[in-house]
N, C-alpha and C. Protein backbone atom coordinates (compact mmCIF):
# COMPACT_ATOMS: atom_id res chain seq x y z
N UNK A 1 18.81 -7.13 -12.93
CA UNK A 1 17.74 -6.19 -13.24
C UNK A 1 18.25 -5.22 -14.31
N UNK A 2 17.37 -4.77 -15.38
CA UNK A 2 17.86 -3.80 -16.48
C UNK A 2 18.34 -2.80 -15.85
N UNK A 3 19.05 -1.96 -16.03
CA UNK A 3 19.44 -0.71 -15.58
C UNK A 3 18.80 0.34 -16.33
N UNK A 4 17.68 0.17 -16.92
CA UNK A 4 16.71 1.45 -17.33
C UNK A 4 15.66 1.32 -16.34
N UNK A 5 15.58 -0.04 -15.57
CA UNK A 5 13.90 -0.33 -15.08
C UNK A 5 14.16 0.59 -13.22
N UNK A 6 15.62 0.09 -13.37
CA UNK A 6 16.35 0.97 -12.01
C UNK A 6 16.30 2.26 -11.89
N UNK A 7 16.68 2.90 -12.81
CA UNK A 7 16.84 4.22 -12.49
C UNK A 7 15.78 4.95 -12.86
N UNK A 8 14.63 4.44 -13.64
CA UNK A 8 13.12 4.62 -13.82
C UNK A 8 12.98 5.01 -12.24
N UNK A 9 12.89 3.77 -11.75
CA UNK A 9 12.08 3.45 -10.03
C UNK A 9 13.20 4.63 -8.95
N UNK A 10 14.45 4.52 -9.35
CA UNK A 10 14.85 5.38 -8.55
C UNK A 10 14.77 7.12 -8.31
N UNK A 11 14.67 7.49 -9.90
CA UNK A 11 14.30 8.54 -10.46
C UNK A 11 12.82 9.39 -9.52
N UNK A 12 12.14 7.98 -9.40
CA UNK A 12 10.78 8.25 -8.98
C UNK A 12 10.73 8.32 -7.20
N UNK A 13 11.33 7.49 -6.93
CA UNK A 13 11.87 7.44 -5.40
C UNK A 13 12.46 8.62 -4.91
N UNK A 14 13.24 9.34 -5.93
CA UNK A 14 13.96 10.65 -5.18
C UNK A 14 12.86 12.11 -5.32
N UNK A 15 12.22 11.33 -6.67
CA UNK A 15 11.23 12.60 -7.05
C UNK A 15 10.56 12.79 -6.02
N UNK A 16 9.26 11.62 -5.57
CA UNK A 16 8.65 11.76 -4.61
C UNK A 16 9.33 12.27 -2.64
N UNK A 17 10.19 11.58 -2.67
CA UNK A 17 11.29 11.94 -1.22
C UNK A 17 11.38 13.68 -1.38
N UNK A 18 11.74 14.63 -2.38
CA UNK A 18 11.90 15.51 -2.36
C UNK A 18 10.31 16.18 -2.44
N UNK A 19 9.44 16.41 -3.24
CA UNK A 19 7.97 16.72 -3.40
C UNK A 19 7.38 16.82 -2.05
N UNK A 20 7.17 15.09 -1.79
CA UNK A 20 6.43 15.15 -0.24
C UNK A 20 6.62 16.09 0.87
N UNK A 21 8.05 15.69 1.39
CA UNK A 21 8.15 16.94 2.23
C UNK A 21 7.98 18.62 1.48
N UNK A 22 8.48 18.84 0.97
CA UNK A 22 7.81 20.08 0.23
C UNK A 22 6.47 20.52 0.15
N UNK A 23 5.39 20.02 0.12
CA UNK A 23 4.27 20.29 -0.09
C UNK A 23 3.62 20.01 1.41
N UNK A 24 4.63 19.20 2.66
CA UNK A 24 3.87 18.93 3.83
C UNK A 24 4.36 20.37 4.54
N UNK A 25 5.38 20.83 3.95
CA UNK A 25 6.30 22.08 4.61
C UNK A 25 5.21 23.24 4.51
N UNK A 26 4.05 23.23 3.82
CA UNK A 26 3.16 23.94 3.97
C UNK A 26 2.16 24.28 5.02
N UNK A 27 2.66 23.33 5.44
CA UNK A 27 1.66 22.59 6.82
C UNK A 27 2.31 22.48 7.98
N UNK A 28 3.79 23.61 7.98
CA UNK A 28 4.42 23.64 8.73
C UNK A 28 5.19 22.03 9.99
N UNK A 29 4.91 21.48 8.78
CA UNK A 29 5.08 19.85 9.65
C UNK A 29 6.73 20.54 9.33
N UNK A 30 7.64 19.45 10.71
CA UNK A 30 8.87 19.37 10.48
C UNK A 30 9.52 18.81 9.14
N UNK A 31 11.15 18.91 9.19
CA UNK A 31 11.58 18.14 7.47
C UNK A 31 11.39 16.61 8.24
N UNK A 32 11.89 16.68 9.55
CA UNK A 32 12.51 15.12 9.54
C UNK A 32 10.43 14.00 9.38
N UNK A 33 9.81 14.47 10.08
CA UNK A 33 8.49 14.13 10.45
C UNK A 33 8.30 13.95 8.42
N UNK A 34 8.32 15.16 7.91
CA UNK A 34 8.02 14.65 6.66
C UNK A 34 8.72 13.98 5.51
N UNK A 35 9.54 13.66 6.21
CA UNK A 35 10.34 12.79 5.43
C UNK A 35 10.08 11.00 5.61
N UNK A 36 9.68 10.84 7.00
CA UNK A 36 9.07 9.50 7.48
C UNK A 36 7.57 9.68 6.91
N UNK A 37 7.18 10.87 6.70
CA UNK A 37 5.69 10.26 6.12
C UNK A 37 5.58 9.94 4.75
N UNK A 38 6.62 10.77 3.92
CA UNK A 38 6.84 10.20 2.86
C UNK A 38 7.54 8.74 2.63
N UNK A 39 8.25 8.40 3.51
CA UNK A 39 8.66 7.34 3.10
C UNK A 39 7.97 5.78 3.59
N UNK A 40 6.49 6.49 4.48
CA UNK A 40 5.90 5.24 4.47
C UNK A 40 4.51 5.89 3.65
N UNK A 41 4.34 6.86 2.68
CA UNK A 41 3.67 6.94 1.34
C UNK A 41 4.47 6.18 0.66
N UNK A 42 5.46 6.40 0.63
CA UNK A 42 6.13 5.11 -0.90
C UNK A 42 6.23 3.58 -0.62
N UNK A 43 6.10 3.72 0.71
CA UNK A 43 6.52 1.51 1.16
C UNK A 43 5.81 1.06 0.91
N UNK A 44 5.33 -0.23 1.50
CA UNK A 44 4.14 -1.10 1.55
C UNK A 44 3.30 -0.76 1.66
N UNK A 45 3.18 0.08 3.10
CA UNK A 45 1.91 0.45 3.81
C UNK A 45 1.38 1.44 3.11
N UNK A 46 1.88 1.93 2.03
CA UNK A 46 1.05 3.06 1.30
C UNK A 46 0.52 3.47 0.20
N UNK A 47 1.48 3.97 -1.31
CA UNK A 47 0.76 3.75 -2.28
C UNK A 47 2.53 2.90 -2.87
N UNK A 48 3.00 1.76 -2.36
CA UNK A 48 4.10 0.75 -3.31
C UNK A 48 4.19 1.06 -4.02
N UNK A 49 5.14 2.47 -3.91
CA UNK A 49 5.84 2.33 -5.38
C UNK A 49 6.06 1.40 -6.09
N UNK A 50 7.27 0.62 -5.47
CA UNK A 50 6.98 -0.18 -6.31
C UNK A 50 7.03 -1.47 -7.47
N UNK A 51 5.74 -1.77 -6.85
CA UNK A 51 4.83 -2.58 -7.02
C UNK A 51 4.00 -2.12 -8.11
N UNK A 52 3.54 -0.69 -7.64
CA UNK A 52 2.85 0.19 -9.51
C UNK A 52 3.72 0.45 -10.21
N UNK A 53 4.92 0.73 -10.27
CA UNK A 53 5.63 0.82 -11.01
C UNK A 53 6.58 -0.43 -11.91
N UNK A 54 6.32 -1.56 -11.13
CA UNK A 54 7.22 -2.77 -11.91
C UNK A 54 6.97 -3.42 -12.97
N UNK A 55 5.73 -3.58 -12.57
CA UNK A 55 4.78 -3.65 -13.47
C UNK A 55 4.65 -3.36 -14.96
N UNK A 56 4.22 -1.92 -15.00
CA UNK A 56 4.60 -0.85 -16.50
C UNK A 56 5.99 -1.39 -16.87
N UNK A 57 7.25 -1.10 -15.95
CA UNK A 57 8.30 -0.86 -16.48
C UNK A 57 8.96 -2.26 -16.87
N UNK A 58 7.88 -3.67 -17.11
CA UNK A 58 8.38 -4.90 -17.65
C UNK A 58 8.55 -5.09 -18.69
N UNK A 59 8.46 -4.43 -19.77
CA UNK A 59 8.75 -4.11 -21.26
C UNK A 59 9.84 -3.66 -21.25
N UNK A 60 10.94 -3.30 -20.05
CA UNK A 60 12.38 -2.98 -20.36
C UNK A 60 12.97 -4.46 -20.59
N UNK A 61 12.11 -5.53 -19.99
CA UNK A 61 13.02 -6.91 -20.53
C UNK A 61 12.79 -7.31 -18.65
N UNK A 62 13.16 -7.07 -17.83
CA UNK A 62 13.02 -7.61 -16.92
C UNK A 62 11.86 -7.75 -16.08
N UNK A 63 11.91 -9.39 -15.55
CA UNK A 63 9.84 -9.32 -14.58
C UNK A 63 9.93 -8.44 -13.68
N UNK A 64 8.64 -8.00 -13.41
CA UNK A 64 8.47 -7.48 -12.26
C UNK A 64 8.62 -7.54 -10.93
N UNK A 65 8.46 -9.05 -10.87
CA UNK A 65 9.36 -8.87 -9.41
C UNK A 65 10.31 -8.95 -9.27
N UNK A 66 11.62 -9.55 -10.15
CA UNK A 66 12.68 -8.96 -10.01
C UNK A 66 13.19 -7.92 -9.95
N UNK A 67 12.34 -6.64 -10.61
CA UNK A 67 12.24 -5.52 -10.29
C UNK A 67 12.06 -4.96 -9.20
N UNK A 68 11.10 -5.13 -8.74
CA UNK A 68 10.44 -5.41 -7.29
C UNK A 68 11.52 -5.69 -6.15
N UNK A 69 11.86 -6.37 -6.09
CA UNK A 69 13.00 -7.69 -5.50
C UNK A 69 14.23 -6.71 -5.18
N UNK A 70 15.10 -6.36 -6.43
CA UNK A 70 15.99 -5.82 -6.43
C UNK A 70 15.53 -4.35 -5.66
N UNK A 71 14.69 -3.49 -6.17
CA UNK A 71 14.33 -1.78 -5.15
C UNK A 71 14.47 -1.97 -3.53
N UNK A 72 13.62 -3.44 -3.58
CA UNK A 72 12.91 -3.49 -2.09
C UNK A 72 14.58 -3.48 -1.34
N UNK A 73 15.12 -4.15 -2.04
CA UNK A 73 16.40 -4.10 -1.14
C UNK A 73 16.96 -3.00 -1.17
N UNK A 74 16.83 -2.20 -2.21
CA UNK A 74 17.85 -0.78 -2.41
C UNK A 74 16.98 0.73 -1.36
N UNK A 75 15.97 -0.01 -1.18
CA UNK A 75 14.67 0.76 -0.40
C UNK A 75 15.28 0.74 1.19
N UNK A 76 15.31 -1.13 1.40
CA UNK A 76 15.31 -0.93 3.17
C UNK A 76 16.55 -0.53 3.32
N UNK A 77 18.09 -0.57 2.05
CA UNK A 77 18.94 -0.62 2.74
C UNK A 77 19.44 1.78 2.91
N UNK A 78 18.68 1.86 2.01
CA UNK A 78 18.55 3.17 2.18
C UNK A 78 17.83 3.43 3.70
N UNK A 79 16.96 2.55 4.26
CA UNK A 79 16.08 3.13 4.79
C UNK A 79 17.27 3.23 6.21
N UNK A 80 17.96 1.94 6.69
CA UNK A 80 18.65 1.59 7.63
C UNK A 80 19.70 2.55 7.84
N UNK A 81 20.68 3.69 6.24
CA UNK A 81 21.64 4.26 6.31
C UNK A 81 20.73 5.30 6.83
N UNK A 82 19.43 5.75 6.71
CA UNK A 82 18.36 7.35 7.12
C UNK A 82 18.53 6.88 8.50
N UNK A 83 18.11 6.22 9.43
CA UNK A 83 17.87 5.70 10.32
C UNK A 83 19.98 6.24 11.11
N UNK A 84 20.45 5.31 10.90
CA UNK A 84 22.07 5.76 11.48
C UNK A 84 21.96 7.09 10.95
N UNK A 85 22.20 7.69 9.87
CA UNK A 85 22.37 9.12 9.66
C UNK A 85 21.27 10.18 11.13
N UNK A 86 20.43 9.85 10.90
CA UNK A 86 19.64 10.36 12.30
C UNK A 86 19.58 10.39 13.32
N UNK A 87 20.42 9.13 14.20
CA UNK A 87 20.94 8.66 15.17
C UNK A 87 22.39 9.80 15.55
N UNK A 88 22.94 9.42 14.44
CA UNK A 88 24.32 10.30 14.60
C UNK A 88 24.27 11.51 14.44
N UNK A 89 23.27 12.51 13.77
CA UNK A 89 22.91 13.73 13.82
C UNK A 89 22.78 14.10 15.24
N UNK A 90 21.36 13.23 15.72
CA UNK A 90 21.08 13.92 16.81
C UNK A 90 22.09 13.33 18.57
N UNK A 91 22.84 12.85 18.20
CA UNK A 91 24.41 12.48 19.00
C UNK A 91 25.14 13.77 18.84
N UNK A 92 25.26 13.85 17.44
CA UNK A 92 26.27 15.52 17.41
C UNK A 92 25.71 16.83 18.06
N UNK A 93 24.58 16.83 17.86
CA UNK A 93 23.64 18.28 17.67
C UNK A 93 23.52 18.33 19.47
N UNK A 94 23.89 17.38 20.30
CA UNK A 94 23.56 17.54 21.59
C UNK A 94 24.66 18.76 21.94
N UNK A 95 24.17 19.46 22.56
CA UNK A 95 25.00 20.55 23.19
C UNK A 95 24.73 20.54 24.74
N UNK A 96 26.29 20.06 25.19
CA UNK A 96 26.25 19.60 27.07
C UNK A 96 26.23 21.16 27.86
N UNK A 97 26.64 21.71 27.04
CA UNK A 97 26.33 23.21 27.82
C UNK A 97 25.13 23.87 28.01
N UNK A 98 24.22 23.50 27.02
CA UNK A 98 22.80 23.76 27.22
C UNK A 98 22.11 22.91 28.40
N UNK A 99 23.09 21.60 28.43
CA UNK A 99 22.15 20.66 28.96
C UNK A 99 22.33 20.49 30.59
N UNK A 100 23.72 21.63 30.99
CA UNK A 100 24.17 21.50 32.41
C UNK A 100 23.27 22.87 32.39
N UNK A 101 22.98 23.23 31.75
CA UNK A 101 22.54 24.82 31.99
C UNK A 101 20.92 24.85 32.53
N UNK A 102 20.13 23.74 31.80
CA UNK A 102 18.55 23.77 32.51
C UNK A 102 18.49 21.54 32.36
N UNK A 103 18.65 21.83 33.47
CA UNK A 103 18.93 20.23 33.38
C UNK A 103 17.53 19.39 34.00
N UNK A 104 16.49 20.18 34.77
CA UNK A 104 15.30 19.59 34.91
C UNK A 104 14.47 19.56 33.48
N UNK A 105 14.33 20.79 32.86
CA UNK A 105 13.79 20.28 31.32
C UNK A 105 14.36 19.13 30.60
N UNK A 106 15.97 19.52 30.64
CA UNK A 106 16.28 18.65 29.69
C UNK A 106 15.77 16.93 30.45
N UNK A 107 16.29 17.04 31.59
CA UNK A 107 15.70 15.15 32.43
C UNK A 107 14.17 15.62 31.81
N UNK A 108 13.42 16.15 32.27
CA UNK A 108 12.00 15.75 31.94
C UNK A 108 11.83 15.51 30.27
N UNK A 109 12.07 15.78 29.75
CA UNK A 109 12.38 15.74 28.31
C UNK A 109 12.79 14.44 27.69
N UNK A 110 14.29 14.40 28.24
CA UNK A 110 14.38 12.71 27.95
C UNK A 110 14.00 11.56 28.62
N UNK A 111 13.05 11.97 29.63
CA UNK A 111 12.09 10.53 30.29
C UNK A 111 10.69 10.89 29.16
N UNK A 112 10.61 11.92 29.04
CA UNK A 112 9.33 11.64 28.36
C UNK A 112 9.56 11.36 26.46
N UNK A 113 10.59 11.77 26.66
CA UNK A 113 10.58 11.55 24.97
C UNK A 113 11.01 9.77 24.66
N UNK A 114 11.76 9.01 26.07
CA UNK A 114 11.90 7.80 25.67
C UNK A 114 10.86 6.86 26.82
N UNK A 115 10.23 7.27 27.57
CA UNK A 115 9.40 6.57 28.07
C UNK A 115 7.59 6.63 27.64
N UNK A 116 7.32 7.61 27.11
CA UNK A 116 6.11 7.56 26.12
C UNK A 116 6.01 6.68 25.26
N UNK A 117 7.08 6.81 23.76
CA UNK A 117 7.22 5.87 23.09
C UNK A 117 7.65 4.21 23.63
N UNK A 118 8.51 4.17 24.93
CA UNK A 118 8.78 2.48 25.01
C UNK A 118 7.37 2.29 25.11
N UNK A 119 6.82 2.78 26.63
CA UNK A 119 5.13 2.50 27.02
C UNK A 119 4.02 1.94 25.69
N UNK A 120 4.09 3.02 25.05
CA UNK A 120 3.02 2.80 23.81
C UNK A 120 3.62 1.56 22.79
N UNK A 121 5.20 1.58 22.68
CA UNK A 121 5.29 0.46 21.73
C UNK A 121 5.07 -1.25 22.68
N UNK A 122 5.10 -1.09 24.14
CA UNK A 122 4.69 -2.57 25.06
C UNK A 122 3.41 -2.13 24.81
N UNK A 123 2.26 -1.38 24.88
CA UNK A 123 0.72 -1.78 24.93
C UNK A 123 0.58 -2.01 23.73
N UNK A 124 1.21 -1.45 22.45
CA UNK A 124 0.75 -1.69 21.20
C UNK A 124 0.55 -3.21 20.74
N UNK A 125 2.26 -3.76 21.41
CA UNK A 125 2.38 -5.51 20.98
C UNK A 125 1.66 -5.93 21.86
N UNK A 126 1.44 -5.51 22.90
CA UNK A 126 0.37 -6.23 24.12
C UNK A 126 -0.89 -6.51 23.42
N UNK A 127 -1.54 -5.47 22.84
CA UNK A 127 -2.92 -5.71 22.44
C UNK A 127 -3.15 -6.75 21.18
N UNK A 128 -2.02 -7.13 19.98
CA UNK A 128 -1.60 -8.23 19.82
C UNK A 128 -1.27 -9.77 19.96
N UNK A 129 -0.33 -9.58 21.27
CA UNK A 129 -0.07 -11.01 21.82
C UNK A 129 0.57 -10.32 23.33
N UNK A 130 -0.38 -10.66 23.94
CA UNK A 130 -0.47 -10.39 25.46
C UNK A 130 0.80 -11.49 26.57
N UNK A 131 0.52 -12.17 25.81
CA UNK A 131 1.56 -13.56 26.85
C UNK A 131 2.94 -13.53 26.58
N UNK A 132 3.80 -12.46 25.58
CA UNK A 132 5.13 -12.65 24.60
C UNK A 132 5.46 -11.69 25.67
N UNK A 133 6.33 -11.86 26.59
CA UNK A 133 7.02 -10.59 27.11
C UNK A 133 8.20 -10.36 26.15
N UNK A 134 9.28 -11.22 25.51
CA UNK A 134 10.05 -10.80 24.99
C UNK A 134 9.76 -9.83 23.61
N UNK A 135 8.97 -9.86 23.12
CA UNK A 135 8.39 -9.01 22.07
C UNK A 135 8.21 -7.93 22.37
N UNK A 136 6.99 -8.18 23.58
CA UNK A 136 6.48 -6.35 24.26
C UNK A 136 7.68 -5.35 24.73
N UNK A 137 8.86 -6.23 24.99
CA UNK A 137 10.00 -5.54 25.21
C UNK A 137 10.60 -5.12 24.05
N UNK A 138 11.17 -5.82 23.26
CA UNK A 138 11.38 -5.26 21.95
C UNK A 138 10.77 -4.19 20.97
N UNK A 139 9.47 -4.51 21.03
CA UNK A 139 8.75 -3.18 20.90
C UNK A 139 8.76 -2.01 21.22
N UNK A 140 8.94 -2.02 22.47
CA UNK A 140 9.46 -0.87 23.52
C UNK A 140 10.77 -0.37 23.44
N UNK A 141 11.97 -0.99 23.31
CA UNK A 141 12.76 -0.86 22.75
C UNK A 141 12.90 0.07 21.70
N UNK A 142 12.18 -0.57 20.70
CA UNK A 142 12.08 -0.29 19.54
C UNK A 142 11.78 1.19 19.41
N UNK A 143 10.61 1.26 19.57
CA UNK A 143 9.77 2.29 19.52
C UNK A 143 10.64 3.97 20.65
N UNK A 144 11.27 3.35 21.49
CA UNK A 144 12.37 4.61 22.41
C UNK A 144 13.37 4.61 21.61
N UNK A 145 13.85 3.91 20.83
CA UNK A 145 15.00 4.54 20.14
C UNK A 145 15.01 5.10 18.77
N UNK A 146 13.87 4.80 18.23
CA UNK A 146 13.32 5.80 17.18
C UNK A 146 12.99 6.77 17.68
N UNK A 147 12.15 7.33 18.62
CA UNK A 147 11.75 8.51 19.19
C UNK A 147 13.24 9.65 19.48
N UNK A 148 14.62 9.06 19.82
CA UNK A 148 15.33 9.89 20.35
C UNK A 148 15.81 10.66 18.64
N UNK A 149 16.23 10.16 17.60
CA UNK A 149 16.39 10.34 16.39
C UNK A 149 15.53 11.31 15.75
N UNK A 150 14.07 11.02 16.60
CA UNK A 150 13.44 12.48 15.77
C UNK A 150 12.89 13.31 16.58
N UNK A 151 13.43 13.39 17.84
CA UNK A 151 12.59 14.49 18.63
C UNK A 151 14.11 15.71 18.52
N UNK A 152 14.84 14.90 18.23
CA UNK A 152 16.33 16.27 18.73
C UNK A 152 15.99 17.19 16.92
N UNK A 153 16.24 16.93 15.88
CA UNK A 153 16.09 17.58 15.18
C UNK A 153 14.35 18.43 14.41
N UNK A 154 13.71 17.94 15.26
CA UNK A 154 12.35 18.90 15.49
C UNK A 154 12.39 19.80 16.20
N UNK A 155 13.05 19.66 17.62
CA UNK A 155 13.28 20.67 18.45
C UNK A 155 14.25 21.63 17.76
N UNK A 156 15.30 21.05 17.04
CA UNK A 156 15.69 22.40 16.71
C UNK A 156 15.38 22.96 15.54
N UNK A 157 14.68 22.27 14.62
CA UNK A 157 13.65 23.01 13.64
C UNK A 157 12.44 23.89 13.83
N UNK A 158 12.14 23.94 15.31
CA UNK A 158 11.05 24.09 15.52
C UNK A 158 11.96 26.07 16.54
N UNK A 159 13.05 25.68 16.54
CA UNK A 159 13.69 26.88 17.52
C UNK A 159 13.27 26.50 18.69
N UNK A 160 13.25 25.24 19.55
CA UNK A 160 12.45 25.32 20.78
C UNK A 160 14.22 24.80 21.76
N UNK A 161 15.56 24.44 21.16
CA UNK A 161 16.39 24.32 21.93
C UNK A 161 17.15 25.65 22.49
């Protein structure tokens, strides 16, 4: 891939990552919350970067979907290091002294912060494909261990630890 068509798309990737949350911070949404909404404004599901952008930028010499091709990977593999970086944040940020200190909040807290999300991610694939138990589990899965990653650093953005 050219290395002008790259740092075009990346240029634009950091622009938007920084903007979005900024302008959602108005709206008192959390950073971490607006940082996942921005980054499924830029994916597939939203306005593909890009996909509008590969396009234009094929007059650097390289096609577009090799353009394409090459981000998408520099996209998920960013997305996977956000994902561990968040994991391991909210691993550090636990404080056991708070947590021997009111320990019915904190239990009610972490049944509901990982049993809401498993629940909703098994009915979600359920309403899908009803007969796959191994899926509806995975889903569930899925869906509780993303939840623990962004409920610890809302709570303490929010001053509620």
């Amino acid at each position: 891939m050219n290395d002008s068509a790259f740092l075009i798309l990346f240029i634009a990737f950091t622009a938007m990552m920084s903007i979005i949350p900024f302008l959602l911070r108005r709206f008192k949404i959390p950073m971490v919350i607006s940082l996942l909404v921005a980054g499924m404004i830029i994916g597939p599901t939203g306005l593909n970067l890009v996909s509008v952008l590969s396009g234009p930028l094929s007059f650097l010499g390289t096609p577009a979907a090799e353009t394409a091709s090459h981000f998408n990977s520099l996209v998920d593999s960013l997305g996977a290091l956000g994902l561990m970086l968040l994991m391991a944040l909210a691993g550090m940020e636990a404080d056991f002294k708070l947590i021997n200190s009111a320990k019915k909040p904190v239990i009610l807290l972490s049944i509901l912060t990982f049993l809401l999300p498993a629940v909703t991610g098994y009915w979600v694939y359920w309403y899908f494909k009803p007969t796959d138990l191994p899926g509806k589990l995975l889903f569930a899965s899925l869906f509780a261990s993303h939840s623990v990653g962004i409920v610890f650093p809302v709570i303490r953005e929010l001053k509620l630890s």
